[in-house]
N, C-alpha and C. Protein backbone atom coordinates (compact mmCIF):
# COMPACT_ATOMS: atom_id res chain seq x y z
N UNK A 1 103.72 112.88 88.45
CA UNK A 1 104.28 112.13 87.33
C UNK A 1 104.17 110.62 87.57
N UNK A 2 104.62 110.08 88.98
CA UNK A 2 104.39 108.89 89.29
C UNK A 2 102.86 108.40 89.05
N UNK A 3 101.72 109.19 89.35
CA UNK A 3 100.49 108.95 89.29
C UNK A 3 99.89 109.09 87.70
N UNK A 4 100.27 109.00 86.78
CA UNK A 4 100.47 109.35 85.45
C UNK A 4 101.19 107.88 84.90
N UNK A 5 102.06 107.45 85.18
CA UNK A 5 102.66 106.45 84.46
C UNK A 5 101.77 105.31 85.51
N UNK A 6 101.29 105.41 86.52
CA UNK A 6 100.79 104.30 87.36
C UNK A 6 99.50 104.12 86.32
N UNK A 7 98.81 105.26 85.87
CA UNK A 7 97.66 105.05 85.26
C UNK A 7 97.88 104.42 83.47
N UNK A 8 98.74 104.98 82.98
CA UNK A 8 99.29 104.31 81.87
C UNK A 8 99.38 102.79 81.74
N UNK A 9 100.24 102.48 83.05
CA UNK A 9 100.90 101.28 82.95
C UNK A 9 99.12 100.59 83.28
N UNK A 10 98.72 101.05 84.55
CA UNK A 10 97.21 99.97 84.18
C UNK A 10 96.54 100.35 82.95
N UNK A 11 96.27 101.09 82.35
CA UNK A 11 95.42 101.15 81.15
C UNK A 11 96.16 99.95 79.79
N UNK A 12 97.64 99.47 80.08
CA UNK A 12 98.74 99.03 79.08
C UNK A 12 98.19 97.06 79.53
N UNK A 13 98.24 97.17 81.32
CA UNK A 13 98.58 96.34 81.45
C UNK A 13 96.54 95.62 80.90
N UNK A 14 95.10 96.39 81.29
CA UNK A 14 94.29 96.07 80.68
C UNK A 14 94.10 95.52 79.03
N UNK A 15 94.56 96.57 78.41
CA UNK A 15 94.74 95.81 77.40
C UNK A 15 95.41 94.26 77.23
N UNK A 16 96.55 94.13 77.62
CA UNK A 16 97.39 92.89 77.49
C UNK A 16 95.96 91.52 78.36
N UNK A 17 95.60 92.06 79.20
CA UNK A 17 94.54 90.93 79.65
C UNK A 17 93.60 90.85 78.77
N UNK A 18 92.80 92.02 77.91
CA UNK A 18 92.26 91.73 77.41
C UNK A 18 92.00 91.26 76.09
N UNK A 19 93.48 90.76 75.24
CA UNK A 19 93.80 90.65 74.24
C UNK A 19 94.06 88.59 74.55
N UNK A 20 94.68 88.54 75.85
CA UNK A 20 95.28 87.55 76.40
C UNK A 20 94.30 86.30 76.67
N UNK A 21 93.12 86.89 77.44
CA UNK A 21 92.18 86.14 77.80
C UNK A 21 91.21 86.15 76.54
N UNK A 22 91.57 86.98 75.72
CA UNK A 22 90.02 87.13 74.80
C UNK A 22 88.67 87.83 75.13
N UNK A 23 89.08 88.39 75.98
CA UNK A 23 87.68 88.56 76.60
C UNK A 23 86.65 89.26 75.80
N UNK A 24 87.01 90.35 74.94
CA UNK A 24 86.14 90.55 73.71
C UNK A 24 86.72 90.95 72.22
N UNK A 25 86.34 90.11 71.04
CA UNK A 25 86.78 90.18 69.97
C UNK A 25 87.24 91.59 69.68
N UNK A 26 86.40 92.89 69.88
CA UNK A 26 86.19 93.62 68.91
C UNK A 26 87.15 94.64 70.07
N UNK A 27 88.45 95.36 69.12
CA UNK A 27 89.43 96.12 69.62
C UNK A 27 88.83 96.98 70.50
N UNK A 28 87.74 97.80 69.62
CA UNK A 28 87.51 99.15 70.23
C UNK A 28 86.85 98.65 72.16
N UNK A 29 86.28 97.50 71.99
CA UNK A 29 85.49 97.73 73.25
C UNK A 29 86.58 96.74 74.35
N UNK A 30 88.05 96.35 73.61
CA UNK A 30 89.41 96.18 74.97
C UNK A 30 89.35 97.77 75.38
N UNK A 31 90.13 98.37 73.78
CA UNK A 31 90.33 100.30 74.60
C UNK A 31 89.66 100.87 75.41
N UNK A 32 88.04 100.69 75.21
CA UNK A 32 87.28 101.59 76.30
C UNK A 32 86.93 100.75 77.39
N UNK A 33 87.00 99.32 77.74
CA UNK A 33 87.43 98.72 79.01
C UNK A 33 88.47 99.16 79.95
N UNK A 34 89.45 99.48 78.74
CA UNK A 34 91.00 99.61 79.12
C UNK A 34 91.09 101.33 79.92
N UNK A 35 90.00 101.87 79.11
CA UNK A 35 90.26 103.51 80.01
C UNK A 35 89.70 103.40 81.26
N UNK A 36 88.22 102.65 81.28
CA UNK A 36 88.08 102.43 82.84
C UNK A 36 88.88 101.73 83.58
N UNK A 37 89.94 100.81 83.33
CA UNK A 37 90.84 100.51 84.35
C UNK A 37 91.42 101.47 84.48
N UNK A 38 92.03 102.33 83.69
CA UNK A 38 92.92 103.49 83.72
C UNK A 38 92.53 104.77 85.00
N UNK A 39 90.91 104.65 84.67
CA UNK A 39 90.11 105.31 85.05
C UNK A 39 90.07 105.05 86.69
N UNK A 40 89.72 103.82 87.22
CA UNK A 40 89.59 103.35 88.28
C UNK A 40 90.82 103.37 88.98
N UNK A 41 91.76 103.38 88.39
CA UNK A 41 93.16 103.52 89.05
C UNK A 41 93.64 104.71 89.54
N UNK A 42 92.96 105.79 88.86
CA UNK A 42 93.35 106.86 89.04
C UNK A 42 92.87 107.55 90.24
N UNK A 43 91.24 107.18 90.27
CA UNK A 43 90.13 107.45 91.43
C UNK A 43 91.16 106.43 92.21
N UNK A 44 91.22 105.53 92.57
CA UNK A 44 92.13 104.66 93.66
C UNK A 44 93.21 105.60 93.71
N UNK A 45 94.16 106.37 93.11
CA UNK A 45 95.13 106.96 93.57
C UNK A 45 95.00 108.22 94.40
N UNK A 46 94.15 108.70 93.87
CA UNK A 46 93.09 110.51 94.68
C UNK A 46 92.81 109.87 95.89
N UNK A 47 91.88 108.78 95.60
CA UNK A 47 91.02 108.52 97.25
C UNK A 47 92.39 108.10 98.53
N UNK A 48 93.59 107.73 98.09
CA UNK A 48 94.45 107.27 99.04
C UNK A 48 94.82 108.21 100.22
N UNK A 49 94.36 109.56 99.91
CA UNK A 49 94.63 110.00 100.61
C UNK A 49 93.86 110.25 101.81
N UNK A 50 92.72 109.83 101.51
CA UNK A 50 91.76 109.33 102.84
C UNK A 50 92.24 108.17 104.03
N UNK A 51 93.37 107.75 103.41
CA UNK A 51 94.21 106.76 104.35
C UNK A 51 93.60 105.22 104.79
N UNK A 52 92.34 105.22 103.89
CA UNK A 52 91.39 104.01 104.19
C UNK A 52 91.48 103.30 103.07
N UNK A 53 92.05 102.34 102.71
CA UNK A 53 92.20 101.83 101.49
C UNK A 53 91.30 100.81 101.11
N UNK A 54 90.12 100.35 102.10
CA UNK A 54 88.92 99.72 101.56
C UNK A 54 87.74 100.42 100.75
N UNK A 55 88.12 102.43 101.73
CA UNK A 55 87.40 102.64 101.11
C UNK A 55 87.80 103.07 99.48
N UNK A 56 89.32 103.51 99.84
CA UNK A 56 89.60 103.77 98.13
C UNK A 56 89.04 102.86 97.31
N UNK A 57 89.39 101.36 97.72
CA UNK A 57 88.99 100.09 96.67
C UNK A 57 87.42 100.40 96.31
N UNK A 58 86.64 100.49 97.22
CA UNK A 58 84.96 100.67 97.09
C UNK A 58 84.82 101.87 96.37
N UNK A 59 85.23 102.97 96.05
CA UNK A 59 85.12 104.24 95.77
C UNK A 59 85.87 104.14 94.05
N UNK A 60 86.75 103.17 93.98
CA UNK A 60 87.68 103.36 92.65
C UNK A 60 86.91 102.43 91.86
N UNK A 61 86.20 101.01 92.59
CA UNK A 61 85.14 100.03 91.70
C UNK A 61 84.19 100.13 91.58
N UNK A 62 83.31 101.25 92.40
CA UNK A 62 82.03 101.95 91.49
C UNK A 62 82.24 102.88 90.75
N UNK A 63 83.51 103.62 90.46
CA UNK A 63 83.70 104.50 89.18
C UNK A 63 83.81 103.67 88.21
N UNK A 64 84.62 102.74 88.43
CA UNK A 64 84.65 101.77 87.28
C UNK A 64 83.65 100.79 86.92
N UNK A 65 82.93 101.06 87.30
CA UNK A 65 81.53 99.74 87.73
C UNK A 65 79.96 100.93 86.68
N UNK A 66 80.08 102.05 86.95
CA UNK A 66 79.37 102.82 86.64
C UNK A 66 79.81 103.69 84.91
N UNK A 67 81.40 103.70 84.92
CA UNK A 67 81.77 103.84 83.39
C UNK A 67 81.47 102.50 82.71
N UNK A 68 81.56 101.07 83.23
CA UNK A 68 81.37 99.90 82.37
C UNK A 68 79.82 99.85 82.28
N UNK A 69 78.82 100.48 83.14
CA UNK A 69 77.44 100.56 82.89
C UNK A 69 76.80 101.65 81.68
N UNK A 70 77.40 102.62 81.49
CA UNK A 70 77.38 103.63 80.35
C UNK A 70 77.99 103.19 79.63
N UNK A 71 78.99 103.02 79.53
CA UNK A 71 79.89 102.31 78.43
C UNK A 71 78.96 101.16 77.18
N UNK A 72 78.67 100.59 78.39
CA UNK A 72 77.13 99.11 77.84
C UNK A 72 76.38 99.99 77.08
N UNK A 73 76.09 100.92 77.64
CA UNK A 73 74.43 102.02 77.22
C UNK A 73 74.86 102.20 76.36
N UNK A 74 75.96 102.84 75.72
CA UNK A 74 76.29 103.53 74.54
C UNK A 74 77.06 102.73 73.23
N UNK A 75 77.09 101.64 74.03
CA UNK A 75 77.56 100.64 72.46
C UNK A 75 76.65 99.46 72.07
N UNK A 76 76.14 99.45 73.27
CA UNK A 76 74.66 98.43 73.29
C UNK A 76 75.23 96.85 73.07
N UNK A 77 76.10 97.10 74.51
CA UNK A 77 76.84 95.32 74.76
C UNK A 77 76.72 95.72 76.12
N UNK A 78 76.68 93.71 76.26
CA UNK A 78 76.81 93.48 78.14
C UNK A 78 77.84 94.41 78.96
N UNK A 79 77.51 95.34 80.18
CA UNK A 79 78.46 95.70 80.70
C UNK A 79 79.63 95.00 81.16
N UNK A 80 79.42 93.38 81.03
CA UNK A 80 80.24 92.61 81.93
C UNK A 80 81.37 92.62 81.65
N UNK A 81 81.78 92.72 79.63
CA UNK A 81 82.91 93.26 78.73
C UNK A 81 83.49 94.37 79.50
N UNK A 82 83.09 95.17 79.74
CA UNK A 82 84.33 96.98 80.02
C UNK A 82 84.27 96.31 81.64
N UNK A 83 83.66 95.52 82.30
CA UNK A 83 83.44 95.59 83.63
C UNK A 83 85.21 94.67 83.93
N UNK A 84 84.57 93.45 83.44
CA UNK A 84 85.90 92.47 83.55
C UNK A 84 87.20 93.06 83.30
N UNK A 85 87.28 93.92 82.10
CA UNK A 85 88.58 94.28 81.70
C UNK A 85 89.01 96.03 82.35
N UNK A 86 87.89 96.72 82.78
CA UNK A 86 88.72 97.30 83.64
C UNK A 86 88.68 97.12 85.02
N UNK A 87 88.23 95.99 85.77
CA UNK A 87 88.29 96.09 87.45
C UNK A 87 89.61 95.03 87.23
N UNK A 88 90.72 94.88 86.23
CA UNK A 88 92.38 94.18 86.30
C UNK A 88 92.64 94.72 87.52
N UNK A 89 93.02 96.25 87.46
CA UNK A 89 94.23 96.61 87.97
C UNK A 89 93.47 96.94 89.70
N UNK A 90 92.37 96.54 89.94
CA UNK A 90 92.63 96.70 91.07
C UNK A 90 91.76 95.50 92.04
N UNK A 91 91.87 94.34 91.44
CA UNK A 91 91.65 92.92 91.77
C UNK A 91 93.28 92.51 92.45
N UNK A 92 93.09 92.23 93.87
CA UNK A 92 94.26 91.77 94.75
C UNK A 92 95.02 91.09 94.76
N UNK A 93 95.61 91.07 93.43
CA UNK A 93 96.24 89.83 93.30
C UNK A 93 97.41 90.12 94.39
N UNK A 94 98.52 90.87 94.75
CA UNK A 94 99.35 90.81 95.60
C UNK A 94 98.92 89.96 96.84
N UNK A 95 97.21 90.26 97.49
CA UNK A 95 96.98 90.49 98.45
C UNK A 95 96.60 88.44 98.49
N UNK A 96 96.32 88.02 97.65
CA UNK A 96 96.14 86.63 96.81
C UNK A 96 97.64 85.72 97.08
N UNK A 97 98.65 86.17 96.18
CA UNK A 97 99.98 85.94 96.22
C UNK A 97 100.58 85.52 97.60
N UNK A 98 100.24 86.95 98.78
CA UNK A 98 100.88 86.87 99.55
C UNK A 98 100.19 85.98 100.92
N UNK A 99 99.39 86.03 100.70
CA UNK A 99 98.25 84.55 101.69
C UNK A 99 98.70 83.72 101.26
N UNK A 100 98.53 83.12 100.12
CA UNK A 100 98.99 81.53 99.63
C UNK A 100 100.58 81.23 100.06
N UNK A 101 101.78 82.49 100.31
CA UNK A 101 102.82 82.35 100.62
C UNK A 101 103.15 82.40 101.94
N UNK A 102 102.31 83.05 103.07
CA UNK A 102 102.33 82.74 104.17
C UNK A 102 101.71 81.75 104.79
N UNK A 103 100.51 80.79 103.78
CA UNK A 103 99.83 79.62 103.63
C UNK A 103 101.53 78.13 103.73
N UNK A 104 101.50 78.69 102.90
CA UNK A 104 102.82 77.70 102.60
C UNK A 104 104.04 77.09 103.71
N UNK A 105 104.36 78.36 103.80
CA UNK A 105 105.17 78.73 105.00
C UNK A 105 104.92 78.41 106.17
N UNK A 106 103.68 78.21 106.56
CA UNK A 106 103.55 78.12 108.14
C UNK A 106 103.49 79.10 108.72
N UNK A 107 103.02 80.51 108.29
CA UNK A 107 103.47 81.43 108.99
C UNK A 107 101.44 81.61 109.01
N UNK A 108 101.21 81.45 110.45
CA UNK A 108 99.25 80.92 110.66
C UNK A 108 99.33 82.64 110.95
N UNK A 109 100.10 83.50 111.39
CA UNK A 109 99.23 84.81 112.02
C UNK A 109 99.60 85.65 110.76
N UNK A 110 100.47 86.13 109.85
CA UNK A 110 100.70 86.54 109.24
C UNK A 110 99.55 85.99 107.74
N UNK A 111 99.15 84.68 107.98
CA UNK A 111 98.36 84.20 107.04
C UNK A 111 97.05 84.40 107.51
N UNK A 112 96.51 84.39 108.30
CA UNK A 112 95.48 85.06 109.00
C UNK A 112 94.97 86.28 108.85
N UNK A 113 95.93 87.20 108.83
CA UNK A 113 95.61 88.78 109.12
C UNK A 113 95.94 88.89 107.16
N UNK A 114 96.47 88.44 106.23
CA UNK A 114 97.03 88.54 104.74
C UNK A 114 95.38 88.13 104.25
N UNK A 115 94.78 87.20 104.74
CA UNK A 115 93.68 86.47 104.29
C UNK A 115 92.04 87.34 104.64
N UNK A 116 92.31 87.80 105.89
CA UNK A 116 91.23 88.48 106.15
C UNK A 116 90.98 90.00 105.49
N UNK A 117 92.58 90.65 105.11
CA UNK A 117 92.79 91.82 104.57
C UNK A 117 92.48 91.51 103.31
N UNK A 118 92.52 90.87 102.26
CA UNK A 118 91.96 90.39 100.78
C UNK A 118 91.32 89.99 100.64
N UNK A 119 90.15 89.02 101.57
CA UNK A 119 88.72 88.98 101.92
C UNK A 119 87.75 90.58 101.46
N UNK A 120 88.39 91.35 102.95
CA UNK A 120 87.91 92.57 102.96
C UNK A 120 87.71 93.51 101.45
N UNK A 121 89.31 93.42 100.80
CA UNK A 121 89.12 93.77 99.46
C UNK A 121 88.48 93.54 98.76
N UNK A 122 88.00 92.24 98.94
CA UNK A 122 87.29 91.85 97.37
C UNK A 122 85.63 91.81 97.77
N UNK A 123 85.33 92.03 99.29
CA UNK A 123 84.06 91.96 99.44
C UNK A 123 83.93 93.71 98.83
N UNK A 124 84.77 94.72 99.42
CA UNK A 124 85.12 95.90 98.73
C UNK A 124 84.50 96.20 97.78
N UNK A 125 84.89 95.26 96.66
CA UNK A 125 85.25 95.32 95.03
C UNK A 125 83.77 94.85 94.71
N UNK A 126 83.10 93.75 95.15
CA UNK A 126 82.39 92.84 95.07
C UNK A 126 81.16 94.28 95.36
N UNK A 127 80.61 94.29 97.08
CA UNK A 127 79.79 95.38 97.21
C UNK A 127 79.91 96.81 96.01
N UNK A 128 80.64 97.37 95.89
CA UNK A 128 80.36 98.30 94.48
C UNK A 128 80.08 97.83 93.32
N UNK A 129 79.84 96.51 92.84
CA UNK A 129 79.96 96.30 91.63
C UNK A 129 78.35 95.83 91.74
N UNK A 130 77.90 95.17 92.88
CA UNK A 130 76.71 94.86 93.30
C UNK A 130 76.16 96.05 93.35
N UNK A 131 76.49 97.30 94.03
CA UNK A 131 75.22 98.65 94.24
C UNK A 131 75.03 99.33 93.03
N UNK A 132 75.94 99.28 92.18
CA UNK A 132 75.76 100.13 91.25
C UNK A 132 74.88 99.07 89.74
N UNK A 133 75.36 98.47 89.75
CA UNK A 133 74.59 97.47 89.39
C UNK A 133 73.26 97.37 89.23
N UNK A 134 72.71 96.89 90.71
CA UNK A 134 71.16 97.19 90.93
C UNK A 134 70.64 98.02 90.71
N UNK A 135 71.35 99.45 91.24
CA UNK A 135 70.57 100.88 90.83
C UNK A 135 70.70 100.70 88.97
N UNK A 136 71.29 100.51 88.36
CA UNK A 136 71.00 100.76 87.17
C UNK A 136 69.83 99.67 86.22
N UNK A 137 69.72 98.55 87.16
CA UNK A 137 68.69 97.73 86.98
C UNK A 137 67.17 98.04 86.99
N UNK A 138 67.53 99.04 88.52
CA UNK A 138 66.23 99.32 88.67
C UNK A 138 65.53 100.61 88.07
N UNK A 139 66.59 101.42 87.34
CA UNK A 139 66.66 102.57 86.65
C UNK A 139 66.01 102.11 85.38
N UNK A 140 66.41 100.98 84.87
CA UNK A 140 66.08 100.25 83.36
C UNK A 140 64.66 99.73 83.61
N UNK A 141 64.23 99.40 84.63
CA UNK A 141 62.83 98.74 85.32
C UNK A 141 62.03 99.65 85.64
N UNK A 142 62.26 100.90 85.96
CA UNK A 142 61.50 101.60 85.77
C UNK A 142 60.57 102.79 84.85
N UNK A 143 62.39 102.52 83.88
CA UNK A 143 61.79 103.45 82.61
C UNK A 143 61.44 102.95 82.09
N UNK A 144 61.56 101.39 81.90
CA UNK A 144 60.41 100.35 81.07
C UNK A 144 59.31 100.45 81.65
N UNK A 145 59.20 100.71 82.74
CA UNK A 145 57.38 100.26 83.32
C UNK A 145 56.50 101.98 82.85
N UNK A 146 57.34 102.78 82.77
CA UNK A 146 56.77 104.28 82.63
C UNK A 146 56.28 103.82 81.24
N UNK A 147 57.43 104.12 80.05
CA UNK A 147 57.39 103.76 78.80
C UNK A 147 55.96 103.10 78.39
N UNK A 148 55.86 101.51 79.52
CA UNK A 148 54.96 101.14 79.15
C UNK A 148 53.51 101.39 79.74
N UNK A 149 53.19 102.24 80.79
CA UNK A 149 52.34 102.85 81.23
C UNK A 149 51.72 103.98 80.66
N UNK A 150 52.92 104.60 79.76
CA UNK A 150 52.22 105.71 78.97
C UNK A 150 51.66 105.43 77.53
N UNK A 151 51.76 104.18 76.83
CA UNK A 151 51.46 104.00 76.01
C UNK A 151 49.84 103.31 75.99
């Protein structure tokens, strides 16, 4: 039940960013941004139990990295729309928050080890959004070169 309202509340809280920032005019393509955050949150909640939470992060932002690449295919807009608005809910902001507050503080080892752990995340986040990415680049590069080889 907890894992149910966790996915709600990110699919609630996507929307509100994506209404907030603007990020794209047209309703329907906040909602289906908004299910891949929903989406990605959910894969982040399954994978936790692998006890590796870089890899959950890497594992929950190419699900979401790969629904915002179909997503593109099938409405025939930039993936970057469903991409931006669903990788919200699992962009570090805590992990952000809490560096800049042990930054503040003076507290150098606690800001150290806060800084290198949200590094790690977002290179995480960053590497899946990069692999899946390319493969679908090179997927599009190649059915263009067939396409145009057979003609």
């Amino acid at each position: 039940m907890q894992g149910l309202i966790e996915c709600l509340s990110a699919f609630m809280a996507c929307v509100g960013f994506a209404f907030i920032f603007r990020v794209h005019q047209n309703l329907h393509f906040a909602i289906i941004g908004s299910l891949g955050g929903a989406l990605g949150w959910l894969v982040f909640l399954l994978c936790n139990v692998l006890h590796n939470e870089l890899a959950s992060y890497f594992i929950a932002m190419t699900i979401v990295t790969l629904f915002a690449e179909i997503a593109a295919r099938i409405y025939k807009a930039p993936a970057t729309i469903f991409l931006i608005i669903g990788c919200f809910p699992l962009v570090p902001g805590r992990g952000i928050y809490q560096t800049m507050l042990y930054c503040t503080q003076g507290e150098n080892a606690l800001f150290l080890d806060s800084f290198i752990h949200t590094i790690a995340i977002s290179a995480s986040l960053a590497l899946a959004i990069m692999i899946v990415s390319t493969i679908f680049k090179v997927i599009k590069k190649l059915s263009y070169h067939k396409i145009k080889v057979n003609i």
